[in-house]
PDB file of N, CA and C in Angstrom:
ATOM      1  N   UNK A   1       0.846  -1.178   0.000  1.00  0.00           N
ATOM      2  CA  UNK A   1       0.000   0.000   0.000  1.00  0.00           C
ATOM      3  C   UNK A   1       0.894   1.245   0.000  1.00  0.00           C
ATOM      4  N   UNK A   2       0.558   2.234  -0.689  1.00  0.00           N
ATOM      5  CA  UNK A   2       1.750   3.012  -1.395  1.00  0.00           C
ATOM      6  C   UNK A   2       1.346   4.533   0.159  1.00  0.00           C
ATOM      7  N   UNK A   3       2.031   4.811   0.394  1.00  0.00           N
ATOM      8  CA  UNK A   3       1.829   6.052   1.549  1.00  0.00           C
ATOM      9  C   UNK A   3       1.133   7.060   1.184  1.00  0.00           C
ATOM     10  N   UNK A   4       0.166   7.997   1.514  1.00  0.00           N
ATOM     11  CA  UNK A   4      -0.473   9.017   1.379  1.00  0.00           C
ATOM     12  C   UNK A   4       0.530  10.304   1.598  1.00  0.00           C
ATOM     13  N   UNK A   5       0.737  11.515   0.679  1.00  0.00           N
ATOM     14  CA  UNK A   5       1.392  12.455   1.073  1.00  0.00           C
ATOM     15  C   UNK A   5       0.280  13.020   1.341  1.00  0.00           C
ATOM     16  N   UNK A   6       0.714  14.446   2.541  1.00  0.00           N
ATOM     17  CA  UNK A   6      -0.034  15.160   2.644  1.00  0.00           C
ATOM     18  C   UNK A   6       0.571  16.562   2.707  1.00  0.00           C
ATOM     19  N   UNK A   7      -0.233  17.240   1.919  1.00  0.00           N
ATOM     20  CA  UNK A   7       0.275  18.558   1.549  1.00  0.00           C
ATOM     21  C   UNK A   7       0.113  19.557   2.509  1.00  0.00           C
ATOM     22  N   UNK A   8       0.816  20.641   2.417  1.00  0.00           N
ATOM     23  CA  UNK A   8       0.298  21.901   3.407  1.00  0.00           C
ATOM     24  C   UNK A   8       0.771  22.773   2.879  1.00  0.00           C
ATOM     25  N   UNK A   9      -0.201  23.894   2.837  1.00  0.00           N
ATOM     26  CA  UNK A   9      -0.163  25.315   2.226  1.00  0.00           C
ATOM     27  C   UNK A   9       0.520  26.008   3.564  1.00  0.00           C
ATOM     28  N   UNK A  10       1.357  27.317   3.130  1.00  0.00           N
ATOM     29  CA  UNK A  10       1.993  27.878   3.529  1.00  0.00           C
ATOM     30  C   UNK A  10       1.786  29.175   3.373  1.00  0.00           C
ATOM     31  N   UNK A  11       1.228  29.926   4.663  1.00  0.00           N
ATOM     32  CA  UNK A  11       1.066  31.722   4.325  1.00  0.00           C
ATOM     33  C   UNK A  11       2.477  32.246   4.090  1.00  0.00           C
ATOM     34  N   UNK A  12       2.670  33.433   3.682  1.00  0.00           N
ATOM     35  CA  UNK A  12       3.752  34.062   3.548  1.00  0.00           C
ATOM     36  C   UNK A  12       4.468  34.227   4.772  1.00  0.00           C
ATOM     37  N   UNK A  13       3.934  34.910   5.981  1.00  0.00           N
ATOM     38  CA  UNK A  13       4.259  34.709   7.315  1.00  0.00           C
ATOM     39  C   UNK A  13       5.216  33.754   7.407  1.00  0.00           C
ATOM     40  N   UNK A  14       4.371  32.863   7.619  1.00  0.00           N
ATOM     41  CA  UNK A  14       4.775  31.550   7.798  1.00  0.00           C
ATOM     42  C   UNK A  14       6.176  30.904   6.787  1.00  0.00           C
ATOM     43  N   UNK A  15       6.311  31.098   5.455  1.00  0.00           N
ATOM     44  CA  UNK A  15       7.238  31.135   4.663  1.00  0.00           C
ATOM     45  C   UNK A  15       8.510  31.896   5.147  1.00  0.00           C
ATOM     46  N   UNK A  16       8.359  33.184   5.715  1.00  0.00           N
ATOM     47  CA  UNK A  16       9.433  34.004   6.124  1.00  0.00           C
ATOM     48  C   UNK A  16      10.149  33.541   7.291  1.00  0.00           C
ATOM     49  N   UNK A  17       9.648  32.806   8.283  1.00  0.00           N
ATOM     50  CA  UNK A  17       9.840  31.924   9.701  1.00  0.00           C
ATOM     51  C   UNK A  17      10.534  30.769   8.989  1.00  0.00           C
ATOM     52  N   UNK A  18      10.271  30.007   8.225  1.00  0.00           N
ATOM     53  CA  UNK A  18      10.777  29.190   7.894  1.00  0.00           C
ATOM     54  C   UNK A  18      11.825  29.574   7.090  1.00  0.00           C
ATOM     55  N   UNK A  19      12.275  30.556   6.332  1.00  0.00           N
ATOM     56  CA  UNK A  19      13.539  30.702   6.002  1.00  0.00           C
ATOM     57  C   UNK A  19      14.506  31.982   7.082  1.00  0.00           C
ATOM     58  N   UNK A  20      13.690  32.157   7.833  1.00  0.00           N
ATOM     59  CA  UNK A  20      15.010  32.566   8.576  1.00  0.00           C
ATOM     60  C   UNK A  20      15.593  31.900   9.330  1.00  0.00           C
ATOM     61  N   UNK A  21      15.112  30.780   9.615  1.00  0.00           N
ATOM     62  CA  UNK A  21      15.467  29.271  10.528  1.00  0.00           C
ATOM     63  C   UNK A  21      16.786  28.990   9.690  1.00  0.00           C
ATOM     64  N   UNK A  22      16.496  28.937   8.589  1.00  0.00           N
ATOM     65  CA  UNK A  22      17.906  28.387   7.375  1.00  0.00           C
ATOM     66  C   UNK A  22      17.231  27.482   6.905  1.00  0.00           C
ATOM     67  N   UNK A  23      15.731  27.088   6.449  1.00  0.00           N
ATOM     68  CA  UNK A  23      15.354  26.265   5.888  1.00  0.00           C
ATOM     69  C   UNK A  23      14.264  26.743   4.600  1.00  0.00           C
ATOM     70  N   UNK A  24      14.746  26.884   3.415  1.00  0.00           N
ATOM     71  CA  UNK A  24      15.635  26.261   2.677  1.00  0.00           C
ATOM     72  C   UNK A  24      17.077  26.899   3.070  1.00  0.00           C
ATOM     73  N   UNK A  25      17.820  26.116   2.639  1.00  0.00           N
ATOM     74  CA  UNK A  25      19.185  26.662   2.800  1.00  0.00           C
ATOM     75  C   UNK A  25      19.616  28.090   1.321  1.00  0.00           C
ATOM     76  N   UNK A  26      20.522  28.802   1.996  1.00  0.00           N
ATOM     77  CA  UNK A  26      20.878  30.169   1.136  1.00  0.00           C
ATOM     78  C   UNK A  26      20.656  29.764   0.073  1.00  0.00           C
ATOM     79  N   UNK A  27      21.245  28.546  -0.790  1.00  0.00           N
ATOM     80  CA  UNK A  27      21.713  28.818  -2.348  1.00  0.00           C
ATOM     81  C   UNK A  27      20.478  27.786  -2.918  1.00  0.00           C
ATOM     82  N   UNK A  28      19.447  27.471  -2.381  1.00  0.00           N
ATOM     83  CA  UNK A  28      18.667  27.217  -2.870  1.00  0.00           C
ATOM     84  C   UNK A  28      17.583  27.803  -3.292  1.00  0.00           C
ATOM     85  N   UNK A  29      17.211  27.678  -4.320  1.00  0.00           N
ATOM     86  CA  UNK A  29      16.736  28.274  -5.346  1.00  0.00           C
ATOM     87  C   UNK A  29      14.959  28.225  -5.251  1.00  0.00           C
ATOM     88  N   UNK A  30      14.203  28.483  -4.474  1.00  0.00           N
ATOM     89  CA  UNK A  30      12.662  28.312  -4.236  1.00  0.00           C
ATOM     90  C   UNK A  30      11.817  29.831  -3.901  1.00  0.00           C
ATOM     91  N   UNK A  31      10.732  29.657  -4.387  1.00  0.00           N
ATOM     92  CA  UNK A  31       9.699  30.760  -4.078  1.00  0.00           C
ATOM     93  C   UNK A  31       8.504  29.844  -3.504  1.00  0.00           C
ATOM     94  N   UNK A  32       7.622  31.274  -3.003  1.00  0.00           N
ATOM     95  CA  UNK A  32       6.512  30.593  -2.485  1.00  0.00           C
ATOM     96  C   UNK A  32       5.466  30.787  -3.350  1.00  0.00           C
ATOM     97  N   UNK A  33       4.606  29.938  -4.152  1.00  0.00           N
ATOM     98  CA  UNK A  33       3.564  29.961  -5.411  1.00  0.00           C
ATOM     99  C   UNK A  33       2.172  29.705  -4.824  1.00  0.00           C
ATOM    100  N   UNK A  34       1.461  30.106  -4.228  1.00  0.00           N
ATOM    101  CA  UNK A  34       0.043  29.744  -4.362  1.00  0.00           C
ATOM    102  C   UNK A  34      -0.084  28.876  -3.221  1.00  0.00           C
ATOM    103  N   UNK A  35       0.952  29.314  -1.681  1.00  0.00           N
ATOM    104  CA  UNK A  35       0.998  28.440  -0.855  1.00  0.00           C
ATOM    105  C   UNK A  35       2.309  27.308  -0.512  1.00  0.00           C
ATOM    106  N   UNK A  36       2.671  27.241  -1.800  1.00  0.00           N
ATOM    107  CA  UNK A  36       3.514  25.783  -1.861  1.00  0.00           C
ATOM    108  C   UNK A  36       4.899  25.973  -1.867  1.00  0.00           C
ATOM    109  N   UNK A  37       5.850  25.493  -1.067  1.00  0.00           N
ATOM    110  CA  UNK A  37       6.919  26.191  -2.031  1.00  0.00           C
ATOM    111  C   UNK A  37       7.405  25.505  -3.090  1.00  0.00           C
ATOM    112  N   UNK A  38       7.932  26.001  -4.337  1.00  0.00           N
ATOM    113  CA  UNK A  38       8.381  25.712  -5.387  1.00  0.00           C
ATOM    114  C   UNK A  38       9.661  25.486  -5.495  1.00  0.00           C
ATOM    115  N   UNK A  39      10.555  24.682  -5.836  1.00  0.00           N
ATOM    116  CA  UNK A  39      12.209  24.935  -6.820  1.00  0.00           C
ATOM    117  C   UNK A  39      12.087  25.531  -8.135  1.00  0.00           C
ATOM    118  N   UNK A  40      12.920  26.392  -8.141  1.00  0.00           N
ATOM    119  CA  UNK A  40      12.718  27.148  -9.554  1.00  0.00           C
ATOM    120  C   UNK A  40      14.293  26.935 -10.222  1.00  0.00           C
ATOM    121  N   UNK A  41      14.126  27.249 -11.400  1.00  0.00           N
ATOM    122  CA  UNK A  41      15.179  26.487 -12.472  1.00  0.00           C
ATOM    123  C   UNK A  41      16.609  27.853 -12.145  1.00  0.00           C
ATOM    124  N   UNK A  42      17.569  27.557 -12.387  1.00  0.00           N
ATOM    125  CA  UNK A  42      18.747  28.487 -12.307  1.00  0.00           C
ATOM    126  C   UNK A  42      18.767  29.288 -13.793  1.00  0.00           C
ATOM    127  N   UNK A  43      18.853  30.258 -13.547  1.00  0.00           N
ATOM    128  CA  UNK A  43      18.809  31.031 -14.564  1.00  0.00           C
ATOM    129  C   UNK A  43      20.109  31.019 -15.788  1.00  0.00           C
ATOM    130  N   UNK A  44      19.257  31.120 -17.089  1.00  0.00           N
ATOM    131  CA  UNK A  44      20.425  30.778 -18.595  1.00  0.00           C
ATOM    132  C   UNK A  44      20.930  32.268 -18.946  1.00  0.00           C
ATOM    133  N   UNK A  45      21.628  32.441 -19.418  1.00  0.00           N
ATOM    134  CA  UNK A  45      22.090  33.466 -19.955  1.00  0.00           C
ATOM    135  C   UNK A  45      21.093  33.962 -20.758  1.00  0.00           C
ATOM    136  N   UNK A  46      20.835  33.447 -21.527  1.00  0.00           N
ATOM    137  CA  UNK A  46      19.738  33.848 -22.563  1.00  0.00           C
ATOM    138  C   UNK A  46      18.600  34.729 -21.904  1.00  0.00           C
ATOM    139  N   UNK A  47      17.834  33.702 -20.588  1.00  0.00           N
ATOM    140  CA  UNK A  47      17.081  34.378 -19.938  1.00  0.00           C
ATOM    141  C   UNK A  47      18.051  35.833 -19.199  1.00  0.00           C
ATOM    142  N   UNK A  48      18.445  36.126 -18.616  1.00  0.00           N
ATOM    143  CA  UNK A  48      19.288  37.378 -18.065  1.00  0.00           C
ATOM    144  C   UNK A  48      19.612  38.363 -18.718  1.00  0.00           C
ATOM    145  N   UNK A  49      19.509  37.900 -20.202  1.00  0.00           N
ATOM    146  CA  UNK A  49      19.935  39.081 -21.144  1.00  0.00           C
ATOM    147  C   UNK A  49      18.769  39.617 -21.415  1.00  0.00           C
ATOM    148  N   UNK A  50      17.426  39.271 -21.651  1.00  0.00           N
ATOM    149  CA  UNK A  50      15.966  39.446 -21.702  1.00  0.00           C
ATOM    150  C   UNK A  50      15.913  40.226 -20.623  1.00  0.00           C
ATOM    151  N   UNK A  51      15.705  39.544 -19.247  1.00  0.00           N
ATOM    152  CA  UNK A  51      15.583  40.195 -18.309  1.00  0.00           C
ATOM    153  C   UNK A  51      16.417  42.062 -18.355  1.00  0.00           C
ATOM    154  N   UNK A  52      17.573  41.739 -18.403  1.00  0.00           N
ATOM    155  CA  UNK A  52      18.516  43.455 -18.368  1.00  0.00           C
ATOM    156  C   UNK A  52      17.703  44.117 -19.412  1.00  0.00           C
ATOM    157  N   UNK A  53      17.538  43.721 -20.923  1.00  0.00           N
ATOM    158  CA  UNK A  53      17.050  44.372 -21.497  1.00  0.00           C
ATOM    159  C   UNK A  53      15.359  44.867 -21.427  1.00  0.00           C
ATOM    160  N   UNK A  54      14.357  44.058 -20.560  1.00  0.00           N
ATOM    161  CA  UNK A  54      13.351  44.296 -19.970  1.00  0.00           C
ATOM    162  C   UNK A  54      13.464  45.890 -19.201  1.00  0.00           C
ATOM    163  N   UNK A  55      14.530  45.648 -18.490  1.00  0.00           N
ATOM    164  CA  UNK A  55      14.872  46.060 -17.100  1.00  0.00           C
ATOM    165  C   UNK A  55      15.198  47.573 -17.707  1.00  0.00           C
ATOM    166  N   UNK A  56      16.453  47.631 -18.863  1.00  0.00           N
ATOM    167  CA  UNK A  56      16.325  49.081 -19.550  1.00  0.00           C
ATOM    168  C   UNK A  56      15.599  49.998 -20.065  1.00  0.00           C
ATOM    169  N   UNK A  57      14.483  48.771 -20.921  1.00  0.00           N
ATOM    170  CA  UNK A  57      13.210  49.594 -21.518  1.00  0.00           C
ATOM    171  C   UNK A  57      11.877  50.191 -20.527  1.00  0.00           C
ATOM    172  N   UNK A  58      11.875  49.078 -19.336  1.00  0.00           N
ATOM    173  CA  UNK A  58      10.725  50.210 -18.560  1.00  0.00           C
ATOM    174  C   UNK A  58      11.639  50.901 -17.862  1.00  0.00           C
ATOM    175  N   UNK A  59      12.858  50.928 -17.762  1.00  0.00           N
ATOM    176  CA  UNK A  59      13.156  51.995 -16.654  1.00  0.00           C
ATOM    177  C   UNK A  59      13.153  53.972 -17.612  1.00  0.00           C
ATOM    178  N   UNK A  60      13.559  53.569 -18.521  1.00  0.00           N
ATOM    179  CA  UNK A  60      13.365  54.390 -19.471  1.00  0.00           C
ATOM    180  C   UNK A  60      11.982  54.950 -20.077  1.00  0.00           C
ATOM    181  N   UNK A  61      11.299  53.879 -20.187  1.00  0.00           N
ATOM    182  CA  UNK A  61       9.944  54.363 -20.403  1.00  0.00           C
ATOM    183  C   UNK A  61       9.162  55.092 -19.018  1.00  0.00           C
ATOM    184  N   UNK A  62       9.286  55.009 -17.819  1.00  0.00           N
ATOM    185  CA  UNK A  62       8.553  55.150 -16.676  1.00  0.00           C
ATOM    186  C   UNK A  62       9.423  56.233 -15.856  1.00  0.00           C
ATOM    187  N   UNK A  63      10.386  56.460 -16.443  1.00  0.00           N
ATOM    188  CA  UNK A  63      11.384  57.643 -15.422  1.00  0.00           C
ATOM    189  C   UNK A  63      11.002  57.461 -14.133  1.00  0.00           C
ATOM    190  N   UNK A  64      10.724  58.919 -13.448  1.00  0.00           N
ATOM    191  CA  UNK A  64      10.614  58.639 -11.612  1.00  0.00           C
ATOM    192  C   UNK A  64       9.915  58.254 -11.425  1.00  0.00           C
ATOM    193  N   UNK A  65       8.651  58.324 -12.209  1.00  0.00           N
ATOM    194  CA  UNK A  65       7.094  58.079 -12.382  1.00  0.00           C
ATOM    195  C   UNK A  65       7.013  56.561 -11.059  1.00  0.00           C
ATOM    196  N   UNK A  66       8.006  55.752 -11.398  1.00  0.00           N
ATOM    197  CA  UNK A  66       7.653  54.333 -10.782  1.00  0.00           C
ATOM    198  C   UNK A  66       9.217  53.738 -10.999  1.00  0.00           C
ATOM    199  N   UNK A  67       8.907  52.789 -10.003  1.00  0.00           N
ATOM    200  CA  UNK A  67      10.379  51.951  -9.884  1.00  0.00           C
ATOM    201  C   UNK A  67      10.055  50.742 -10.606  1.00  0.00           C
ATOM    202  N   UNK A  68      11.328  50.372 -11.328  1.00  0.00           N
ATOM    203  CA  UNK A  68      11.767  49.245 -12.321  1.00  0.00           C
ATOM    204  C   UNK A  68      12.242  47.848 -11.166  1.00  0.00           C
ATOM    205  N   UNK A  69      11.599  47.146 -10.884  1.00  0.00           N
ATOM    206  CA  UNK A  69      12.440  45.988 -10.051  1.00  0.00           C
ATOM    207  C   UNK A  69      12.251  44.806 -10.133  1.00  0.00           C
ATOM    208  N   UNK A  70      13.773  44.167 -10.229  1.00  0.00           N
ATOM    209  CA  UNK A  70      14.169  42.752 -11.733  1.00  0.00           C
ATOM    210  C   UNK A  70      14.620  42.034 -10.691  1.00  0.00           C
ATOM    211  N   UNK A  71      13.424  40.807 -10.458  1.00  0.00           N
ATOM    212  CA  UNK A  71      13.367  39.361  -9.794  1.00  0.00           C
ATOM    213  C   UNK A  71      13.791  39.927  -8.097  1.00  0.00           C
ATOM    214  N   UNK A  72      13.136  40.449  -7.882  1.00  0.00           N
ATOM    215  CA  UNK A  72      13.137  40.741  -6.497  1.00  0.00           C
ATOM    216  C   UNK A  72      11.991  40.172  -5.698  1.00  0.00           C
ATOM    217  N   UNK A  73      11.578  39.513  -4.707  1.00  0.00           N
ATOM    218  CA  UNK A  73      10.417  39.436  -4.565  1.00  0.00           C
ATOM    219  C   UNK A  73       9.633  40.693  -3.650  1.00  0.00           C
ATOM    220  N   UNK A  74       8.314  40.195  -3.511  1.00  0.00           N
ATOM    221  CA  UNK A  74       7.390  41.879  -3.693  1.00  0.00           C
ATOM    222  C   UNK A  74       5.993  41.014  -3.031  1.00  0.00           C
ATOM    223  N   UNK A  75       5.800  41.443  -2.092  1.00  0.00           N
ATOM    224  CA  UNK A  75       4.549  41.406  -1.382  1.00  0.00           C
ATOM    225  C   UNK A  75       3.014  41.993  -1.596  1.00  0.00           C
ATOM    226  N   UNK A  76       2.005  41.783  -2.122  1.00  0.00           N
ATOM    227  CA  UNK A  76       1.537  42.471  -2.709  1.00  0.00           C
ATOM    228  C   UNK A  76       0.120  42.434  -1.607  1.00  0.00           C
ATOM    229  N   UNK A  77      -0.386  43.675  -0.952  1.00  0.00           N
ATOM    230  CA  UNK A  77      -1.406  43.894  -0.145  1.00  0.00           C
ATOM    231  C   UNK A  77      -3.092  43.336  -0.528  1.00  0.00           C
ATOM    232  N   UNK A  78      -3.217  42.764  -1.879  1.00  0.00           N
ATOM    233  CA  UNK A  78      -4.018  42.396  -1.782  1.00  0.00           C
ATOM    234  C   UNK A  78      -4.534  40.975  -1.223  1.00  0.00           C
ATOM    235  N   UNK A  79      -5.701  41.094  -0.902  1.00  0.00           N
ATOM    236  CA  UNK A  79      -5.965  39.301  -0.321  1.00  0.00           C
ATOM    237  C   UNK A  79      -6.051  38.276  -0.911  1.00  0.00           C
ATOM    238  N   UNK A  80      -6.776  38.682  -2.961  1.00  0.00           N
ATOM    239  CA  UNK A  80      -6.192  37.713  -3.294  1.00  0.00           C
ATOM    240  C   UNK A  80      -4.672  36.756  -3.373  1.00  0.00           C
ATOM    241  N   UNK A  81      -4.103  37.892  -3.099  1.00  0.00           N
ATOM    242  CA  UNK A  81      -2.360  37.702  -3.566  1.00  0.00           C
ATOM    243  C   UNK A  81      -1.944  36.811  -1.797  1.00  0.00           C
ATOM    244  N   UNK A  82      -2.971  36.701  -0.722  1.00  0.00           N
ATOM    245  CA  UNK A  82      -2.482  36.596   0.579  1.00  0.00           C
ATOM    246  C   UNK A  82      -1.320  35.264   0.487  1.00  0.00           C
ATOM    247  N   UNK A  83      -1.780  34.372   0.072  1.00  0.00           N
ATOM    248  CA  UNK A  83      -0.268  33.195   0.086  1.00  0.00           C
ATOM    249  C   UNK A  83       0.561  33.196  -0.703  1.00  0.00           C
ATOM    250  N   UNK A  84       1.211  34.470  -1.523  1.00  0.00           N
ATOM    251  CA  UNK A  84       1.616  34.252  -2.583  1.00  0.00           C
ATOM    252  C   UNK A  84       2.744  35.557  -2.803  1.00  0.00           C
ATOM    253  N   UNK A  85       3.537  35.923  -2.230  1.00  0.00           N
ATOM    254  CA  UNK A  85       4.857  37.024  -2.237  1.00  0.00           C
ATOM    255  C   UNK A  85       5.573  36.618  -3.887  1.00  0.00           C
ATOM    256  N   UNK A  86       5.289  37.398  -5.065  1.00  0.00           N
ATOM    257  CA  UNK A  86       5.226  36.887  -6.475  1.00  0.00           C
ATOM    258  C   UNK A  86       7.246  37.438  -6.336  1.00  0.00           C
ATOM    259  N   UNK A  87       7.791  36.830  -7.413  1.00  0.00           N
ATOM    260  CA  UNK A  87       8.783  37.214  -7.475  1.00  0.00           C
ATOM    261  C   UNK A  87       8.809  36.886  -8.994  1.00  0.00           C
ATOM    262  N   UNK A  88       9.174  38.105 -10.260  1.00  0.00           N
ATOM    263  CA  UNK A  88       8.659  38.019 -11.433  1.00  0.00           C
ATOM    264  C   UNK A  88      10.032  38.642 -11.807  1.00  0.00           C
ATOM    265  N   UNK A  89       9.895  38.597 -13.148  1.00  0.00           N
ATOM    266  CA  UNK A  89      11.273  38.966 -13.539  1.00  0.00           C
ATOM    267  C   UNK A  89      11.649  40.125 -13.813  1.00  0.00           C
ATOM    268  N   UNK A  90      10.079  40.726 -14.051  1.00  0.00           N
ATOM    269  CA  UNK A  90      10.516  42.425 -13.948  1.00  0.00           C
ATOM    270  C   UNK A  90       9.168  42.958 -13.435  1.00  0.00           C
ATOM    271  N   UNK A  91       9.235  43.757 -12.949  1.00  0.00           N
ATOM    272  CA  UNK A  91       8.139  44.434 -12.164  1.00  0.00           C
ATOM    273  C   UNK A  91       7.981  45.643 -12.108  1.00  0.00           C
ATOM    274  N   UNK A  92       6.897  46.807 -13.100  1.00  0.00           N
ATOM    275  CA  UNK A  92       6.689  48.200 -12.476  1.00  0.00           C
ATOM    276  C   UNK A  92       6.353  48.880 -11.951  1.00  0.00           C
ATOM    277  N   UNK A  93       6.591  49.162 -10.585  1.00  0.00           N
ATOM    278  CA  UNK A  93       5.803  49.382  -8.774  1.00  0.00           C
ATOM    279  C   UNK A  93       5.895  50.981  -8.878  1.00  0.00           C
ATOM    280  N   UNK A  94       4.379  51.311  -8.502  1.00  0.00           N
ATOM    281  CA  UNK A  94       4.157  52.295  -8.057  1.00  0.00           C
ATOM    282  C   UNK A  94       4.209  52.512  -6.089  1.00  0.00           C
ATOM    283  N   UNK A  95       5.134  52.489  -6.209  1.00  0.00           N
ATOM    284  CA  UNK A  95       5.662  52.678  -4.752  1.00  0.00           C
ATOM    285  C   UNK A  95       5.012  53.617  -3.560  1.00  0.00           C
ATOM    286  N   UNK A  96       4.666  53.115  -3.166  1.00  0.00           N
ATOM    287  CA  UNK A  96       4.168  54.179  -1.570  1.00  0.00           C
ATOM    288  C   UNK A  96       5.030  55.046  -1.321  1.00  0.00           C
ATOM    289  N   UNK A  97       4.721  56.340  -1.321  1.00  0.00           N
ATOM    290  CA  UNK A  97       5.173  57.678  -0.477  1.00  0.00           C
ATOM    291  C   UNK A  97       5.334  56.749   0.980  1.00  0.00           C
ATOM    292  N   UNK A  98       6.882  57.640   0.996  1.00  0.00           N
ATOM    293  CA  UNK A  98       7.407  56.991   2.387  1.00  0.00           C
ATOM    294  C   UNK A  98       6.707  57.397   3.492  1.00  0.00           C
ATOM    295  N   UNK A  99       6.943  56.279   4.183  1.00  0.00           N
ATOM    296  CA  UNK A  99       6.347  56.754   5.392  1.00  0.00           C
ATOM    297  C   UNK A  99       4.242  56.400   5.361  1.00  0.00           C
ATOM    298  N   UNK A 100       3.846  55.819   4.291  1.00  0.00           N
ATOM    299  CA  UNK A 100       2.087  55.858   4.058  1.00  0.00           C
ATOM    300  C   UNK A 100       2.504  54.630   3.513  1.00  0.00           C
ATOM    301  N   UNK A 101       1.624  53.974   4.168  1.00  0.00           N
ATOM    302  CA  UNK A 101       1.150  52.286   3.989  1.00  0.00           C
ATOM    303  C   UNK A 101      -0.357  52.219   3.053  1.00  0.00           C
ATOM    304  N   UNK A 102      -0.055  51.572   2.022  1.00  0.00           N
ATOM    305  CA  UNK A 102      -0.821  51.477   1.276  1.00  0.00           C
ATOM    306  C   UNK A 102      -0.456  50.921  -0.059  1.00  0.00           C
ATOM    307  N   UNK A 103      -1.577  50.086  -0.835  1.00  0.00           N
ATOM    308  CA  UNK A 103      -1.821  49.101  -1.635  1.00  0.00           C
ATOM    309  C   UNK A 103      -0.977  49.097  -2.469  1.00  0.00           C
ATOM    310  N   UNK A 104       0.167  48.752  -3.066  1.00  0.00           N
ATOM    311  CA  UNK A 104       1.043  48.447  -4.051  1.00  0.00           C
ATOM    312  C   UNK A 104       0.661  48.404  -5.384  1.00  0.00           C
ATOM    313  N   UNK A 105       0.467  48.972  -6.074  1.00  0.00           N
ATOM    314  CA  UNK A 105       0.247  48.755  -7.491  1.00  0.00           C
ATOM    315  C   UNK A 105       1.109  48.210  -8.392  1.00  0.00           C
ATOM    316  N   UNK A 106       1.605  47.206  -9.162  1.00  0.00           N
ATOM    317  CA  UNK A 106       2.208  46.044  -9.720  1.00  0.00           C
ATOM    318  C   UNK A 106       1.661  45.527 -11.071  1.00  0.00           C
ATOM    319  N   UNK A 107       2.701  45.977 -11.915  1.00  0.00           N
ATOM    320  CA  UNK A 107       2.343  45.367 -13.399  1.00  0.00           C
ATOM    321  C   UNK A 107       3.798  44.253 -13.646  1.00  0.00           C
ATOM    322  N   UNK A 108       3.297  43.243 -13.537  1.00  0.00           N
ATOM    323  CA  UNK A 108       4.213  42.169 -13.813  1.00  0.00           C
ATOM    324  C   UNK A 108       4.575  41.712 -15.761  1.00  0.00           C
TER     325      UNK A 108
END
């Protein structure tokens, strides 16, 4: 009789506790997707050169207007987004005035 896995979803919270423990370890390569955590593939050259050149054209297109930010991860205040801290390869954030907490706006 073959064993039952059993899964468990993971809030972001909860994701952040678990890697400051050291689990996953530094050079491993995982995000948190929809609860779960994931291994994600090591990045090709090919992909990185896309990415920089992503990374030139909105920063250029969007001046101060908004910040340009390439595979960083990014928390996003809404509830759909609650188990899910996206980390995308380029991202154009309309950033909160310092100091005022409030909803992140995010075009991935």
């Amino acid at each position: 009789m073959a064993a039952q896995l059993l899964r468990r979803l993971f809030t972001v919270d909860e994701y952040h506790k678990v890697a400051e423990a050291g689990i996953p370890g530094e050079d491993d390569r995982v995000e948190l997707l929809e609860g779960e955590v994931v291994k994600t593939a090591p990045l090709a050259l090919r992909h990185a050169t896309c990415v920089r050149r992503l990374n030139r054209l909105f920063s250029r297109s969007v001046g101060e207007r908004a910040i340009v930010d390439v595979q960083n991860p990014i928390r996003l205040l809404t509830p759909s987004w609650a188990r899910r801290p996206r980390k995308s390869d380029a991202e154009v954030v309309n950033w909160p005035e310092r100091g005022r907490r409030r909803e992140i706006t995010c075009w991935t």
